[in-house]
Protein backbone atom coordinates (compact mmCIF):
# COMPACT_ATOMS: atom_id res chain seq x y z
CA UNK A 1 8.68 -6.98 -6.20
CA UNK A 2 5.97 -6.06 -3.52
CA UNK A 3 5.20 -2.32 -3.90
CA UNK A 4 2.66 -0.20 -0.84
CA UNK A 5 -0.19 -1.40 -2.59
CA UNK A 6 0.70 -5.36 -2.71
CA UNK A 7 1.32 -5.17 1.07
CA UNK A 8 -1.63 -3.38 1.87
CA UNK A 9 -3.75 -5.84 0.07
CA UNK A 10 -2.48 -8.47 1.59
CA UNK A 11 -2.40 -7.24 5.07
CA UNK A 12 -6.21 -6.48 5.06
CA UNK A 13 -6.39 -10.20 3.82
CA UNK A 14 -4.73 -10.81 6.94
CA UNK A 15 -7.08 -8.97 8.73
CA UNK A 16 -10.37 -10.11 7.29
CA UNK A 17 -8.92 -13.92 7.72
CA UNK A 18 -7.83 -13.88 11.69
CA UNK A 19 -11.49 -12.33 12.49
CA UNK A 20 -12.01 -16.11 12.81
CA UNK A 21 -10.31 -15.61 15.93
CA UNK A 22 -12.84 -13.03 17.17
CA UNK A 23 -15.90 -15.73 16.48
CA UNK A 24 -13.57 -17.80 18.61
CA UNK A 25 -13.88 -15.16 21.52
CA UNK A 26 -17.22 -14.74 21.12
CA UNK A 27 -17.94 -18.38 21.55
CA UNK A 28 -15.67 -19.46 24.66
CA UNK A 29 -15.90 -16.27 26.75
CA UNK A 30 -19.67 -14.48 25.55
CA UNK A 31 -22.34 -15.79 27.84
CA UNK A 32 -24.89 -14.60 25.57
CA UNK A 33 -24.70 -14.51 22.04
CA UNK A 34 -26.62 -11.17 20.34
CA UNK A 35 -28.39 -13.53 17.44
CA UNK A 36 -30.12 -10.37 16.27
CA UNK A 37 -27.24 -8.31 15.56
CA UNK A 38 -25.35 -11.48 14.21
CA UNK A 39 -28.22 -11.24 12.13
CA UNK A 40 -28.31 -7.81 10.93
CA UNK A 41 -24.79 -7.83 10.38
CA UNK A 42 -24.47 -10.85 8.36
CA UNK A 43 -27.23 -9.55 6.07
CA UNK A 44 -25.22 -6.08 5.63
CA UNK A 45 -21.99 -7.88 4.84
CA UNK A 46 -24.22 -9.83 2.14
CA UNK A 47 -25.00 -6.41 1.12
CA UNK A 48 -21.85 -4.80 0.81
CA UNK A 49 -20.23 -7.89 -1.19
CA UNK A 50 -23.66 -8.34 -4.02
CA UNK A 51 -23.18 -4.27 -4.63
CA UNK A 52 -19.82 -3.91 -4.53
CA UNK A 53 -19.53 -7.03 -6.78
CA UNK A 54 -22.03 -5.86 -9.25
CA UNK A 55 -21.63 -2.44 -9.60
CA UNK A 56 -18.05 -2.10 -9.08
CA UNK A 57 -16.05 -5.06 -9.30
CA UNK A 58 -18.26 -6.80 -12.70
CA UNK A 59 -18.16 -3.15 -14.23
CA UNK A 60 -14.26 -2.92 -13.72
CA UNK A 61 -14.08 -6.55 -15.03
CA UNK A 62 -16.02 -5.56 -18.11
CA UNK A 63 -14.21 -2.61 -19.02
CA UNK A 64 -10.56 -4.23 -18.90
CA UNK A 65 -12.15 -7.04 -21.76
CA UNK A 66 -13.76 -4.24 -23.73
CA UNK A 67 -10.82 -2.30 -24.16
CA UNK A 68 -8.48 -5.67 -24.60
CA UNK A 69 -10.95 -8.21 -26.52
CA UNK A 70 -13.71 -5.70 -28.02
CA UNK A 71 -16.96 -4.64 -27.50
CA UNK A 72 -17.94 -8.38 -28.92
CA UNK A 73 -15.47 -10.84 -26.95
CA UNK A 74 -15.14 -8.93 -23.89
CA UNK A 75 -18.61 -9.25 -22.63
CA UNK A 76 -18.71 -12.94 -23.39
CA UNK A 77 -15.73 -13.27 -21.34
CA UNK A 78 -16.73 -11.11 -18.65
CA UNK A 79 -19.73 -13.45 -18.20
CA UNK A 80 -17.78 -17.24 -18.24
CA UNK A 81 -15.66 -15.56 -15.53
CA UNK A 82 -17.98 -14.39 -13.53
CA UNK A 83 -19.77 -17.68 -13.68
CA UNK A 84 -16.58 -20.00 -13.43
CA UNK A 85 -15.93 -18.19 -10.35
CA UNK A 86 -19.41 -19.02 -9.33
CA UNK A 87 -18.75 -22.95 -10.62
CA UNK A 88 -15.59 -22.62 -8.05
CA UNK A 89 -16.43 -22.05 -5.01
CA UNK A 90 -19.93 -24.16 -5.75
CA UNK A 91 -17.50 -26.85 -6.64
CA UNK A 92 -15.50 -26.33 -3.35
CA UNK A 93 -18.56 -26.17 -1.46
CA UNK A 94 -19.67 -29.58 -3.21
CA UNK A 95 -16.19 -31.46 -2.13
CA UNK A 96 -15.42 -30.10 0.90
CA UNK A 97 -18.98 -28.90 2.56
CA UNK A 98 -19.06 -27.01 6.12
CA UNK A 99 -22.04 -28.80 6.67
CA UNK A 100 -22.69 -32.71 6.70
CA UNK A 101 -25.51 -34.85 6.88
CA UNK A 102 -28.12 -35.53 9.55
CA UNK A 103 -26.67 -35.09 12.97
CA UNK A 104 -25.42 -37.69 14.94
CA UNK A 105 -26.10 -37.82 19.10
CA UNK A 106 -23.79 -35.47 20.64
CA UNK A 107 -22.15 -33.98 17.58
CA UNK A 108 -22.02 -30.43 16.48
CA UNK A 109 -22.68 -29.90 13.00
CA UNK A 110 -21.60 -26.32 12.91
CA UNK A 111 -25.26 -24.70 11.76
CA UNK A 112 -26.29 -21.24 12.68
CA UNK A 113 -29.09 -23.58 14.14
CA UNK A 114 -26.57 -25.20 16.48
CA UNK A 115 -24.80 -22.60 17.40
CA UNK A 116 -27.86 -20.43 18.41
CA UNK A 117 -28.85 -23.99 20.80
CA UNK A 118 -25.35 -23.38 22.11
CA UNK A 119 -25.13 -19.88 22.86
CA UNK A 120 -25.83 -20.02 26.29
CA UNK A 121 -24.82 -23.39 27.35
CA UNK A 122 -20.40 -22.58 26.48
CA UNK A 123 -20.02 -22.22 30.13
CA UNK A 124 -20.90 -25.09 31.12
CA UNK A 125 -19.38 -28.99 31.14
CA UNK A 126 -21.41 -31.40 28.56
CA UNK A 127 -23.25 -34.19 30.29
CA UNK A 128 -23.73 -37.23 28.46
CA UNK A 129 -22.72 -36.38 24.77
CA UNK A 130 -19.82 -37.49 22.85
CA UNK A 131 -16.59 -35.38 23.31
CA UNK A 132 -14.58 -37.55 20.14
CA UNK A 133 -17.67 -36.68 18.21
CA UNK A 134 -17.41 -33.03 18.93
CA UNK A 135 -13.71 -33.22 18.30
CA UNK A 136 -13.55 -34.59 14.98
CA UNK A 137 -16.63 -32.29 14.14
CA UNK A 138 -14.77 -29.36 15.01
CA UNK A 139 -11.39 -30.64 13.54
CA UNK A 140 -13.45 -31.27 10.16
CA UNK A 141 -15.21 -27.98 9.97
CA UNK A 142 -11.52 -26.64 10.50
CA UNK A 143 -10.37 -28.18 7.78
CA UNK A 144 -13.08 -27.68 5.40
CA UNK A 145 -13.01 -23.72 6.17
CA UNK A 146 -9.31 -23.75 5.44
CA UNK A 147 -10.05 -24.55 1.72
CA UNK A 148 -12.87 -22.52 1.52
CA UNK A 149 -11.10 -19.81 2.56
CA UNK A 150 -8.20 -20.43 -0.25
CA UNK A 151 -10.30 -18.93 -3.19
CA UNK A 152 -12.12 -16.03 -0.31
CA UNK A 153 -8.95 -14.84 0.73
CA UNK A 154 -7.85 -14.48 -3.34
CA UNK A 155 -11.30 -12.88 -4.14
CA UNK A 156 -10.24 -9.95 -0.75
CA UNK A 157 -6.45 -9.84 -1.82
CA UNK A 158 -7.58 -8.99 -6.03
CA UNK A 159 -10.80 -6.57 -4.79
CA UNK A 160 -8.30 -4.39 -2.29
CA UNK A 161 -5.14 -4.52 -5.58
CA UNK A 162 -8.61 -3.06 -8.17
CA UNK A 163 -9.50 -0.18 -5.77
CA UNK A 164 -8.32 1.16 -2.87
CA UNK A 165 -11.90 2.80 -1.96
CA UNK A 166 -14.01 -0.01 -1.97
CA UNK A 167 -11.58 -2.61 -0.06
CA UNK A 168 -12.31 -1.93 3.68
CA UNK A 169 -16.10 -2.47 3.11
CA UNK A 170 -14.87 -5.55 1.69
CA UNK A 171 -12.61 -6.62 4.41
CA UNK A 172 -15.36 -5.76 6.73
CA UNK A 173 -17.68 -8.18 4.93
CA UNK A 174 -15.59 -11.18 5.00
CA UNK A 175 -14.20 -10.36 8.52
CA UNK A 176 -18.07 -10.37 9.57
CA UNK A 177 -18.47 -13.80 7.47
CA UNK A 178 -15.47 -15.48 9.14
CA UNK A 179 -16.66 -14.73 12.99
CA UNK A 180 -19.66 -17.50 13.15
CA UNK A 181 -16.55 -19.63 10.96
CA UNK A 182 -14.66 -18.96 14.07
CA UNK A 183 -17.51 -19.74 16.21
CA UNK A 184 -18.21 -23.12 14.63
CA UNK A 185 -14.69 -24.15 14.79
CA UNK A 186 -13.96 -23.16 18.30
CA UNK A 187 -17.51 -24.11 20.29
CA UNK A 188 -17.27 -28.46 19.41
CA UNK A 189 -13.30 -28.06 20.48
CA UNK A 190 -13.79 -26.43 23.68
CA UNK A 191 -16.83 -28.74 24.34
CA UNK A 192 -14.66 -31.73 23.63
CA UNK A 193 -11.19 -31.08 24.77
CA UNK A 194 -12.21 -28.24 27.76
CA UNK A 195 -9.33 -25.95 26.63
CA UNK A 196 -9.81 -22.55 25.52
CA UNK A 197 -6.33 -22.57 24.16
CA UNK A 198 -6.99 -25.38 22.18
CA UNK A 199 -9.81 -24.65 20.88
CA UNK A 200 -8.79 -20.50 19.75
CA UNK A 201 -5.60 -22.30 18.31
CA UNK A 202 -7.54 -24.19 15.73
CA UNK A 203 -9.68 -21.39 15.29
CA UNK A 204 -7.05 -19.16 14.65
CA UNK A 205 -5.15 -21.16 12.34
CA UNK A 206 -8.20 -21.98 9.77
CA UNK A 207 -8.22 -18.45 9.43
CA UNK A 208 -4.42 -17.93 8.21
CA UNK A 209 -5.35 -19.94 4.98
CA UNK A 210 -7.20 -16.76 3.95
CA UNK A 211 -3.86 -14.77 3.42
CA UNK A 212 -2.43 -18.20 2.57
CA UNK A 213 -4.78 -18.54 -0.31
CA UNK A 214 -4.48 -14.54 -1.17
CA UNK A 215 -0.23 -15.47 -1.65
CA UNK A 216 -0.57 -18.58 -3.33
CA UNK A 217 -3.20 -17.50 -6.04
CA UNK A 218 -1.20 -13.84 -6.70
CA UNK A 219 1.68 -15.66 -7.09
CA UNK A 220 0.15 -18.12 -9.41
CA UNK A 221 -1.09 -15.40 -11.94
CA UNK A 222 2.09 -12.92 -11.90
CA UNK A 223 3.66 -14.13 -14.44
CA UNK A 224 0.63 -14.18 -16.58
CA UNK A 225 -0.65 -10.69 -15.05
CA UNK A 226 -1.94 -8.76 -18.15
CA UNK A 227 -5.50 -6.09 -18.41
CA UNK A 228 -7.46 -9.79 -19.93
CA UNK A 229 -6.01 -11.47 -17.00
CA UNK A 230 -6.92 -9.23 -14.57
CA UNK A 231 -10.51 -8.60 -15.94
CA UNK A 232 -11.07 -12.06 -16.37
CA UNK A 233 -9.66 -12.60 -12.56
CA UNK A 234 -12.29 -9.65 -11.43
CA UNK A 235 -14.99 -11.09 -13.13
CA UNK A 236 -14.31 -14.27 -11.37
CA UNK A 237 -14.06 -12.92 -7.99
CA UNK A 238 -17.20 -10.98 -8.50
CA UNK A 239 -18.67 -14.37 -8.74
CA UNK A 240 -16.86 -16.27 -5.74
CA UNK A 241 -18.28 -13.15 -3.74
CA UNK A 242 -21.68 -13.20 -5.34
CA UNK A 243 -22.34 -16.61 -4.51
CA UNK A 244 -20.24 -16.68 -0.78
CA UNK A 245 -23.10 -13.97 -0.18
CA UNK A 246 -26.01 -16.20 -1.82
CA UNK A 247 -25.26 -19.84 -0.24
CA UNK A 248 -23.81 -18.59 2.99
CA UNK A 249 -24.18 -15.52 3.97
CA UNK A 250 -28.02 -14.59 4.10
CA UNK A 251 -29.46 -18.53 4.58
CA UNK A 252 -26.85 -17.94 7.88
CA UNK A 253 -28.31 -14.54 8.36
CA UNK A 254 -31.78 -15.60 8.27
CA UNK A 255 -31.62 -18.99 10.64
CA UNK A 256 -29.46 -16.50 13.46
CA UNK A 257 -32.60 -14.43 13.75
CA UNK A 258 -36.32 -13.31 12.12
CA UNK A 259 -36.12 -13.28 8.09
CA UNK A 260 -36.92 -9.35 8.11
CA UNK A 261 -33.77 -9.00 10.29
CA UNK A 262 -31.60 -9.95 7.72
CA UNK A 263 -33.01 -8.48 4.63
CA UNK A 264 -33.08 -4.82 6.72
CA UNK A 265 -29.27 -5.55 7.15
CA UNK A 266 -28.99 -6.41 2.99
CA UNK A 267 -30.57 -3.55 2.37
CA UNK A 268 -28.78 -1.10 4.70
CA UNK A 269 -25.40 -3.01 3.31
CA UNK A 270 -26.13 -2.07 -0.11
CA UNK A 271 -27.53 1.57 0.91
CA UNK A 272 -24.12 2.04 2.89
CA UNK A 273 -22.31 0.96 0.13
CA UNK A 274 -23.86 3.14 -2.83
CA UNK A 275 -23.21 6.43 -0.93
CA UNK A 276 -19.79 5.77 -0.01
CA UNK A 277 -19.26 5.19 -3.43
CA UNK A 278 -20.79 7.96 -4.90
CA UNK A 279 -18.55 10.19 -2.07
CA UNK A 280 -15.49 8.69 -3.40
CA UNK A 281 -16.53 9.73 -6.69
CA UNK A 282 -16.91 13.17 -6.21
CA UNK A 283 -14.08 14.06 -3.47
């Protein structure tokens, strides 16, 4: 039922989800947070996952509903996939938003902006905020990552089943994503509650939904795994990606540091991306 490849797949969704847990570390332990190369690298994971997405993932999408719908159908499916998987995780994002309104006196609203502010203050014991506030602020952003990681960790677990080759870039692109996840969830607990443990633990767990959502949505579409499935199921997570890098991703990348910071790291992303490609193509 699970062959090498299955496992694989899902155990670099494993791997990309729990680097929530290294955001955590950051957070309670760091002194000094390296906005810069938070920056840079959240820019270059952007990179990786708009290429990748475009060049490879679309294009493998496209191909399957050629050959299975024709050269007529297939494109026009290829398309409402790759846009429903946009309308997805927009919809998600919509319901369930890592972000609230205005902030309230003491509370943590999980922002880049906030967590640069808080950077160098972790070590020390809050003085006249609200630790329920924080609490419930980190609880919630725990919670609301945990669905939005259901349809990330499907979009990792389907890109490492299409192609071996292009998977760890992948992983490497969400893992980078997750760690400021990590960070928000982690920083409000520890500020409430004054526990570390507490505070990784919830980190840590809104993680797991990543290969919890990976499970879950491959065992949803077995039964109806066919080439049209499967293109249409690329297409869509070439969306989900497209947009994760879009609405998250660089607006996150550009508030951790300068603007130019960021779009150096998209660039190099993409640039890093195109050559390893190409190499895989003619080893």
């Amino acid at each position: 039922m699970f062959n090498q490849k299955i496992l694989f797949a899902f155990a670099l969704t494993l791997l990309a989800g729990l680097s929530t847990g290294i955001g955590s570390v950051i957070a309670l332990f760091a002194k000094k947070s390296n906005m810069k190369f938070l920056s840079v690298a959240l820019g270059f994971s952007a990179g990786v996952m708009i290429y990748v997405s475009m060049v490879e993932i679309f294009a493998q999408a496209k191909s399957l509903l050629d050959a299975e719908l024709g050269v007529k159908t297939g494109p026009v499916v290829t398309g409402a996939a790759f846009f429903g998987g946009m309308l997805l995780i927009a919809l998600i994002d919509k319901l369930i938003p890592l972000k609230g309104g205005a902030k309230k006196s003491g509370e943590f609203d999980g922002s880049p902006r906030a967590l640069k502010e808080l950077s160098g203050e972790l070590a020390k014991k809050e003085k006249g905020g609200a630790p329920s506030k924080l609490l419930r602020s980190g609880l919630l952003t725990a919670l609301a990552l945990s669905i939005h990681n259901f349809p990330e960790g499907l979009a990792t677990f389907m890109s490492a089943l299409q192609d071996i080759n292009i998977a760890i870039p992948i992983v490497f692109a969400i893992a980078v994503h997750n760690i400021p996840e990590g960070i928000a969830v982690s920083a409000p607990i520890y500020f409430a509650t004054g526990s570390k443990k507490k505070a990784f633990g919830y980190s840590f767990l809104s993680g797991l939904t990543e290969p919890l959502g990976a499970v879950i949505g491959y065992f949803i579409l077995m039964p109806f795994l066919n080439a049209a499935v499967m293109g249409a199921v690329f297409a869509a997570v070439a969306g989900i990606m497209v947009f994760i890098s879009v609405d998250e991703l660089l607006p996150s990348a550009d508030e951790y540091g300068e603007h130019r910071w960021s779009v150096y790291g998209l660039v190099g992303g993409m640039v890093l991306m195109a050559v390893s490609l190409y190499i895989f193509v003619i080893i």
